[in-house]
PDB file of N, CA and C in Angstrom:
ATOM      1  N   UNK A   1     -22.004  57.817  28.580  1.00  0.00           N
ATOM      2  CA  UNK A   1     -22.791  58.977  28.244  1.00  0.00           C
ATOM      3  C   UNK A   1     -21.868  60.038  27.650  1.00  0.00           C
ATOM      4  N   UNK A   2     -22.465  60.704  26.338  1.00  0.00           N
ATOM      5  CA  UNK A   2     -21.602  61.696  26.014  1.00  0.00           C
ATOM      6  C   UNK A   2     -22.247  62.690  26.031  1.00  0.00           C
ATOM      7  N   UNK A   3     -21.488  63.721  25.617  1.00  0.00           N
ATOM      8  CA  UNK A   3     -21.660  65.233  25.997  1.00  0.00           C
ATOM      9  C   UNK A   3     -21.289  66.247  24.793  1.00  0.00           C
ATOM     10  N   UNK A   4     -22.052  66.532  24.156  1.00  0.00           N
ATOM     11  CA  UNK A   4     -21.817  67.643  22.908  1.00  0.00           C
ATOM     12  C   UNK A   4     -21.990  68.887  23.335  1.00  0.00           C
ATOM     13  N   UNK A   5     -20.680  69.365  22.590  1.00  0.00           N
ATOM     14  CA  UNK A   5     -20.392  70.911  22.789  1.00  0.00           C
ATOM     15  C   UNK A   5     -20.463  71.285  21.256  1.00  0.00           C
ATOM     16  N   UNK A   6     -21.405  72.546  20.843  1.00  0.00           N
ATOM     17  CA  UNK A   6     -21.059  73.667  19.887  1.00  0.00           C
ATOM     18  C   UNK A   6     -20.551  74.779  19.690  1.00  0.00           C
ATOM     19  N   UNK A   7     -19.873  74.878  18.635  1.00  0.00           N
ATOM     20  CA  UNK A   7     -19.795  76.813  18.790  1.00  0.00           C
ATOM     21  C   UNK A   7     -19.636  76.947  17.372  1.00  0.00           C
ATOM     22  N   UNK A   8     -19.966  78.223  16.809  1.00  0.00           N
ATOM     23  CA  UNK A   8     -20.646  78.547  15.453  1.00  0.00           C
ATOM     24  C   UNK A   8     -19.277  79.298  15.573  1.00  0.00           C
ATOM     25  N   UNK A   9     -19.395  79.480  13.893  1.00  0.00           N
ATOM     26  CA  UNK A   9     -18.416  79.958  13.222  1.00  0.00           C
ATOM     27  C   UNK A   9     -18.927  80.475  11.912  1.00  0.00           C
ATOM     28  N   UNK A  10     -18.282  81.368  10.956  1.00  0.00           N
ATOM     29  CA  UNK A  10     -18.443  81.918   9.655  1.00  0.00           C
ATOM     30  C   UNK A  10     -17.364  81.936   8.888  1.00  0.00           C
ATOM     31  N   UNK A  11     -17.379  81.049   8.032  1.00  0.00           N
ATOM     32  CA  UNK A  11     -16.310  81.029   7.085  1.00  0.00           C
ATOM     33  C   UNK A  11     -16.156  82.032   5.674  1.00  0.00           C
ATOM     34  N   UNK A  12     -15.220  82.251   5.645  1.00  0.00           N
ATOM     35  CA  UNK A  12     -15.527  83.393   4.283  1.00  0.00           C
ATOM     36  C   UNK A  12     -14.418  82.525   3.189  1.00  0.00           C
ATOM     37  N   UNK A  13     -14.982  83.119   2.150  1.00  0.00           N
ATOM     38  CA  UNK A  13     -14.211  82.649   0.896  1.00  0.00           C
ATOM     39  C   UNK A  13     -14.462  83.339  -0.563  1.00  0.00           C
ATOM     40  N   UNK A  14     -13.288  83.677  -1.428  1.00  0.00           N
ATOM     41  CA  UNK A  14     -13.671  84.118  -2.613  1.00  0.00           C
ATOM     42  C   UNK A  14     -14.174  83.124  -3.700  1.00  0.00           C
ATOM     43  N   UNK A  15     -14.413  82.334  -3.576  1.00  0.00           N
ATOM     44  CA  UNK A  15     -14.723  80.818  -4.399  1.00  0.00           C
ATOM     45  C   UNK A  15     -16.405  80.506  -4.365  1.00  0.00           C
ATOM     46  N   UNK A  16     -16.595  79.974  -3.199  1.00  0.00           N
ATOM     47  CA  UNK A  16     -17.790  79.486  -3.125  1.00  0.00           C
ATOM     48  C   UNK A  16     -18.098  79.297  -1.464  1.00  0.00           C
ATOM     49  N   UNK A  17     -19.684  79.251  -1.461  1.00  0.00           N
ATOM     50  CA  UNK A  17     -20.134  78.896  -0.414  1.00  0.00           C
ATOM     51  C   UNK A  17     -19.917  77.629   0.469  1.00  0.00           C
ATOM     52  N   UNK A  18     -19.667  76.511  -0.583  1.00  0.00           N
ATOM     53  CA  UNK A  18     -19.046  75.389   0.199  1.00  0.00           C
ATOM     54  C   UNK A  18     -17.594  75.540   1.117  1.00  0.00           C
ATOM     55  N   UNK A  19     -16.272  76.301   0.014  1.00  0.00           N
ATOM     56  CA  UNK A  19     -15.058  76.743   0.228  1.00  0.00           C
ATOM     57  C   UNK A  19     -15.405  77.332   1.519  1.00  0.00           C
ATOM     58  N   UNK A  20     -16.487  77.973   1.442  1.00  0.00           N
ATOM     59  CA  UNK A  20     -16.526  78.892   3.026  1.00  0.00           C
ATOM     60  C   UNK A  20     -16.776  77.915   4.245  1.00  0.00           C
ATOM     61  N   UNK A  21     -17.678  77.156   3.941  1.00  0.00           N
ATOM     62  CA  UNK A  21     -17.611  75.752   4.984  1.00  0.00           C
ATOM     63  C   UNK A  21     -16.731  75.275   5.047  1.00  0.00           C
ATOM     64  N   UNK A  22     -15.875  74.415   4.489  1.00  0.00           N
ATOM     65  CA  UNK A  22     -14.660  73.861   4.700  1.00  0.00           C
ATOM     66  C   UNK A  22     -13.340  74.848   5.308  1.00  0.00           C
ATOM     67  N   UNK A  23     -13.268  75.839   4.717  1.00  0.00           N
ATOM     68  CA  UNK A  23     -12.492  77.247   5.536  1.00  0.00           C
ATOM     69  C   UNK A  23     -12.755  77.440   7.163  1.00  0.00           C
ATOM     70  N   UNK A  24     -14.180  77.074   7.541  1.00  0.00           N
ATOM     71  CA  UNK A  24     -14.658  76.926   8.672  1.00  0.00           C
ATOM     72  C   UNK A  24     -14.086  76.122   9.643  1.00  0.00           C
ATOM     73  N   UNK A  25     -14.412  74.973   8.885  1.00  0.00           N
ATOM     74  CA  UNK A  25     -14.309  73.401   9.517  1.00  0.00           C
ATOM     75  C   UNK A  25     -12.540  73.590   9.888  1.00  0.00           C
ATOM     76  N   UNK A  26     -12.023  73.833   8.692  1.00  0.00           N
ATOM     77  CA  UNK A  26     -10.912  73.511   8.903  1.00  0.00           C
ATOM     78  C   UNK A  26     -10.081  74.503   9.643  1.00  0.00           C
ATOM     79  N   UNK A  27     -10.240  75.626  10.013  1.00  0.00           N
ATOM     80  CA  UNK A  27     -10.200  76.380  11.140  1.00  0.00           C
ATOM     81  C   UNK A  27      -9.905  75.839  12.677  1.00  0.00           C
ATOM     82  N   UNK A  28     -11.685  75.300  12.688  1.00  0.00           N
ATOM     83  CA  UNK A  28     -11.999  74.754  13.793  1.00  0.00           C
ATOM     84  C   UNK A  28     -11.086  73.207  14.229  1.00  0.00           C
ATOM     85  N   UNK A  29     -10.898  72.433  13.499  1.00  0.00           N
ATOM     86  CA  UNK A  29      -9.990  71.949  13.283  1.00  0.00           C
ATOM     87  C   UNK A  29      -8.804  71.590  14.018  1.00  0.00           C
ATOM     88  N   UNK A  30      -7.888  73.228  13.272  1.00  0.00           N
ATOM     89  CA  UNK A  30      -6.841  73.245  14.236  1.00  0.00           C
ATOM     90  C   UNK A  30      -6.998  72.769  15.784  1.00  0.00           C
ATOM     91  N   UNK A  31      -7.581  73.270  16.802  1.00  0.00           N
ATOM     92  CA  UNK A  31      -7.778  73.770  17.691  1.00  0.00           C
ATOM     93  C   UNK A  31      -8.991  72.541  18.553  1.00  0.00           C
ATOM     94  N   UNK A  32      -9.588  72.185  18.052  1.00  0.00           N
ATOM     95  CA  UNK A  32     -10.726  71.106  18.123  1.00  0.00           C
ATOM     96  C   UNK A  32     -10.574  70.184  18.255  1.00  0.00           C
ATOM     97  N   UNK A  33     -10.347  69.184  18.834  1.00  0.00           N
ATOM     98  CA  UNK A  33     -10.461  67.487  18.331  1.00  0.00           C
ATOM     99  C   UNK A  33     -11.491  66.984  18.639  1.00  0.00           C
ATOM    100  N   UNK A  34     -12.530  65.924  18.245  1.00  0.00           N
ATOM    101  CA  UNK A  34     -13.215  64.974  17.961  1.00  0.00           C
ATOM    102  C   UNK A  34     -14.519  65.545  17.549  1.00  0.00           C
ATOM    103  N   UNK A  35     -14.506  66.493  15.903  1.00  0.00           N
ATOM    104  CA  UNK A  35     -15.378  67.221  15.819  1.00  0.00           C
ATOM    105  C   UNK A  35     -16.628  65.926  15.068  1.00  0.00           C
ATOM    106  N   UNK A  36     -17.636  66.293  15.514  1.00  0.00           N
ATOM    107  CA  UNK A  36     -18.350  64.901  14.563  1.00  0.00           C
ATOM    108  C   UNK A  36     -18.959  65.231  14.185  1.00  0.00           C
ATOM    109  N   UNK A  37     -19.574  66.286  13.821  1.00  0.00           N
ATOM    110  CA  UNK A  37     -20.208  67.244  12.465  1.00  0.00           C
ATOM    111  C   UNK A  37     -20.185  68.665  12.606  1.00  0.00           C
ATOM    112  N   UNK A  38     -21.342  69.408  11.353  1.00  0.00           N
ATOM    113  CA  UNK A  38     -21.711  70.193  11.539  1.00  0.00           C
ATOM    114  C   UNK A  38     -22.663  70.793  10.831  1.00  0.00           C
ATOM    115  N   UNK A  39     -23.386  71.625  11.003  1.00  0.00           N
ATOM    116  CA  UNK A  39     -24.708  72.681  10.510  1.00  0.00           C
ATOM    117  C   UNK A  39     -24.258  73.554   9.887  1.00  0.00           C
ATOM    118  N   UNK A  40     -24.827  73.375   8.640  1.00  0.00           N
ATOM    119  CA  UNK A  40     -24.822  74.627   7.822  1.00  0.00           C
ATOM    120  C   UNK A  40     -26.197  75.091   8.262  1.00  0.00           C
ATOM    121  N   UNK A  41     -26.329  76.836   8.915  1.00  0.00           N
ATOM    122  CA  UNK A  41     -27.114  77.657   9.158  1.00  0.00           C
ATOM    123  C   UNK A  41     -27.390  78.372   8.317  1.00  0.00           C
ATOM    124  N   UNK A  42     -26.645  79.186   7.669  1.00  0.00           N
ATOM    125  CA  UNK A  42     -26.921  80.167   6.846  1.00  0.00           C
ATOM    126  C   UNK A  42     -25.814  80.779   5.584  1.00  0.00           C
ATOM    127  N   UNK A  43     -26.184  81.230   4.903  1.00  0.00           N
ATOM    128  CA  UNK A  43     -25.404  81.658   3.628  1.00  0.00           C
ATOM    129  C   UNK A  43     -25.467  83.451   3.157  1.00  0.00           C
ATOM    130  N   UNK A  44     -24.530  83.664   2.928  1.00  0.00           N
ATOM    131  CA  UNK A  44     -24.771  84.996   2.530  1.00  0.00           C
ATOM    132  C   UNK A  44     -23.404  85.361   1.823  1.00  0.00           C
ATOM    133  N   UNK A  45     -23.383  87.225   1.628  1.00  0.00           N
ATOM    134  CA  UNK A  45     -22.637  87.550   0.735  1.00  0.00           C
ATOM    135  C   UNK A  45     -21.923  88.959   1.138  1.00  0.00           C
ATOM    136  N   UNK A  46     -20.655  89.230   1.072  1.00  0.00           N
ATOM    137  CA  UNK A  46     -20.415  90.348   0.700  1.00  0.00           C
ATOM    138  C   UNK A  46     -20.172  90.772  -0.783  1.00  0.00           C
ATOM    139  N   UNK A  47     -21.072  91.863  -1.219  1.00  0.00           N
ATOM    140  CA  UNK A  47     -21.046  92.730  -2.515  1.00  0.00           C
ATOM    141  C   UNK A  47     -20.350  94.095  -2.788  1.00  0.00           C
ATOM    142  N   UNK A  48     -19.283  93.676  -3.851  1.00  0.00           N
ATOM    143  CA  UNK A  48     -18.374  95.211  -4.148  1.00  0.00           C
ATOM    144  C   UNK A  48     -18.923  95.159  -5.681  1.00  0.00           C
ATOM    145  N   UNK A  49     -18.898  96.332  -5.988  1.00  0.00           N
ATOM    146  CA  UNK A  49     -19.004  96.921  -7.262  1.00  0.00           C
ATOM    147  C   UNK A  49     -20.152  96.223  -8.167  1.00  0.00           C
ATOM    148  N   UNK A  50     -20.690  96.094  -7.333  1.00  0.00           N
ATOM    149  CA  UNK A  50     -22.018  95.026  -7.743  1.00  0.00           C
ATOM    150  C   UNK A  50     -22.115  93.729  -7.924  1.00  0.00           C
ATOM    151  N   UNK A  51     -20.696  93.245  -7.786  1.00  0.00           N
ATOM    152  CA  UNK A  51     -20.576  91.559  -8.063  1.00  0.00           C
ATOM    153  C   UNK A  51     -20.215  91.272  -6.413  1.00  0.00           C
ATOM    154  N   UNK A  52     -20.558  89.897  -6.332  1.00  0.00           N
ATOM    155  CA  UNK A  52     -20.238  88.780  -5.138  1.00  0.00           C
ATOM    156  C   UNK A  52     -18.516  88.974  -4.569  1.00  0.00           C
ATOM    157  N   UNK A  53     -18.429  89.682  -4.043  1.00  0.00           N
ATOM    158  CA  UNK A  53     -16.746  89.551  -2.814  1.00  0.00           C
ATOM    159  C   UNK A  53     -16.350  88.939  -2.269  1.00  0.00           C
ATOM    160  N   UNK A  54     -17.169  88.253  -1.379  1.00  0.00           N
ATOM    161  CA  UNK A  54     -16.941  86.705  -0.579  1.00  0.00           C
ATOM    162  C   UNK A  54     -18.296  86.513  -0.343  1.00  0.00           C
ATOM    163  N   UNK A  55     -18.065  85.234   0.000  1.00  0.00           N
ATOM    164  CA  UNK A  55     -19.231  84.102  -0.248  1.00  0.00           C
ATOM    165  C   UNK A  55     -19.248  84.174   1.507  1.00  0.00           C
ATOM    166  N   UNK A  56     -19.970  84.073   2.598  1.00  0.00           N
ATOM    167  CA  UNK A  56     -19.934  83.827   3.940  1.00  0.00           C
ATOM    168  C   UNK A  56     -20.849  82.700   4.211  1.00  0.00           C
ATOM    169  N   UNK A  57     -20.702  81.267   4.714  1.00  0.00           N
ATOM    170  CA  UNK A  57     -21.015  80.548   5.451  1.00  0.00           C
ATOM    171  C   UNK A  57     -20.873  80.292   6.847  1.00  0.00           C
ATOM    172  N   UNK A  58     -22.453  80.627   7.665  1.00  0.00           N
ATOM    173  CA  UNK A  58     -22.500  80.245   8.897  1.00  0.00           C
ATOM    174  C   UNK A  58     -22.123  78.627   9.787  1.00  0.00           C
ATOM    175  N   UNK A  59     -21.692  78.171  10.682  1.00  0.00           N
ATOM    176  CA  UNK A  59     -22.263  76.818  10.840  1.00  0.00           C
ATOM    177  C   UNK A  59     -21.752  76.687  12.118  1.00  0.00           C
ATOM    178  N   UNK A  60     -22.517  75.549  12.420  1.00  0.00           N
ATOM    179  CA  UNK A  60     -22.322  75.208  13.564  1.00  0.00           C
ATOM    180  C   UNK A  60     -21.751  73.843  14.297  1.00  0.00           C
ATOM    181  N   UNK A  61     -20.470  73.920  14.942  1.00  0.00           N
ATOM    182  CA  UNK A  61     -19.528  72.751  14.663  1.00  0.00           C
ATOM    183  C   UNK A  61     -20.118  71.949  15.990  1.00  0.00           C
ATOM    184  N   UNK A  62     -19.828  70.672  15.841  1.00  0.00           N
ATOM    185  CA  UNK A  62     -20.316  69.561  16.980  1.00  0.00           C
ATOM    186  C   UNK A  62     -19.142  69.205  17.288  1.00  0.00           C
ATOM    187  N   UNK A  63     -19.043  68.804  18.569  1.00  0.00           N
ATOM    188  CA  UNK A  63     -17.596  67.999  19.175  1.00  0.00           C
ATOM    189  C   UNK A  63     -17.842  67.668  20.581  1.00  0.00           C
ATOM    190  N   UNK A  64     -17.318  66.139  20.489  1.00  0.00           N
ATOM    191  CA  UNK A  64     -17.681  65.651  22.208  1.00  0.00           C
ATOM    192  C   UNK A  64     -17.009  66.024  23.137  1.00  0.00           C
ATOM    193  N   UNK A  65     -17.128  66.414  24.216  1.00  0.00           N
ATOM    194  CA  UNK A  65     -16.457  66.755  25.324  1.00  0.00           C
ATOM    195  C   UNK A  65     -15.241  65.249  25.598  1.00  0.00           C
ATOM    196  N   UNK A  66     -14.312  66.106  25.938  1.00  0.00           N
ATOM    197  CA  UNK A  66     -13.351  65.079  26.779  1.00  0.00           C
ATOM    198  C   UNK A  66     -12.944  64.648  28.108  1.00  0.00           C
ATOM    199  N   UNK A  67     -13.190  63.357  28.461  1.00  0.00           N
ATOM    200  CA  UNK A  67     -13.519  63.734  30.144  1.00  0.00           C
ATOM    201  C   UNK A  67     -11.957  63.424  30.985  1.00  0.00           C
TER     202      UNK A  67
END
């Protein structure tokens, strides 16, 4: 029997919304082992001077507990 643990995160990036997921992931990453997916929740933006600043992706990382 396994056991999934989440915890959300927001990745930022000047590139793109994907870049911000992977910025995420790979974050989580460090620190994480046996991540086996994750949720993209939500997307959004910070805006300067009227153009796009960073791109922000929500998500939500999966990983099995270790017993």
């Amino acid at each position: 029997m396994a056991v999934i643990k989440t915890i959300d995160l927001v990745g930022v990036s000047a590139k793109s919304w994907k870049d911000a997921a992977e910025q995420a992931l790979a974050e989580a990453s460090r620190t994480i082992r046996g991540i086996t997916g994750m949720d993209v929740l939500d997307t959004s933006c910070n805006v300067a001077d009227g153009k796009i600043a960073e791109y922000l992706t929500h998500v939500r990382i999966k990983f099995r507990i270790e017993r």
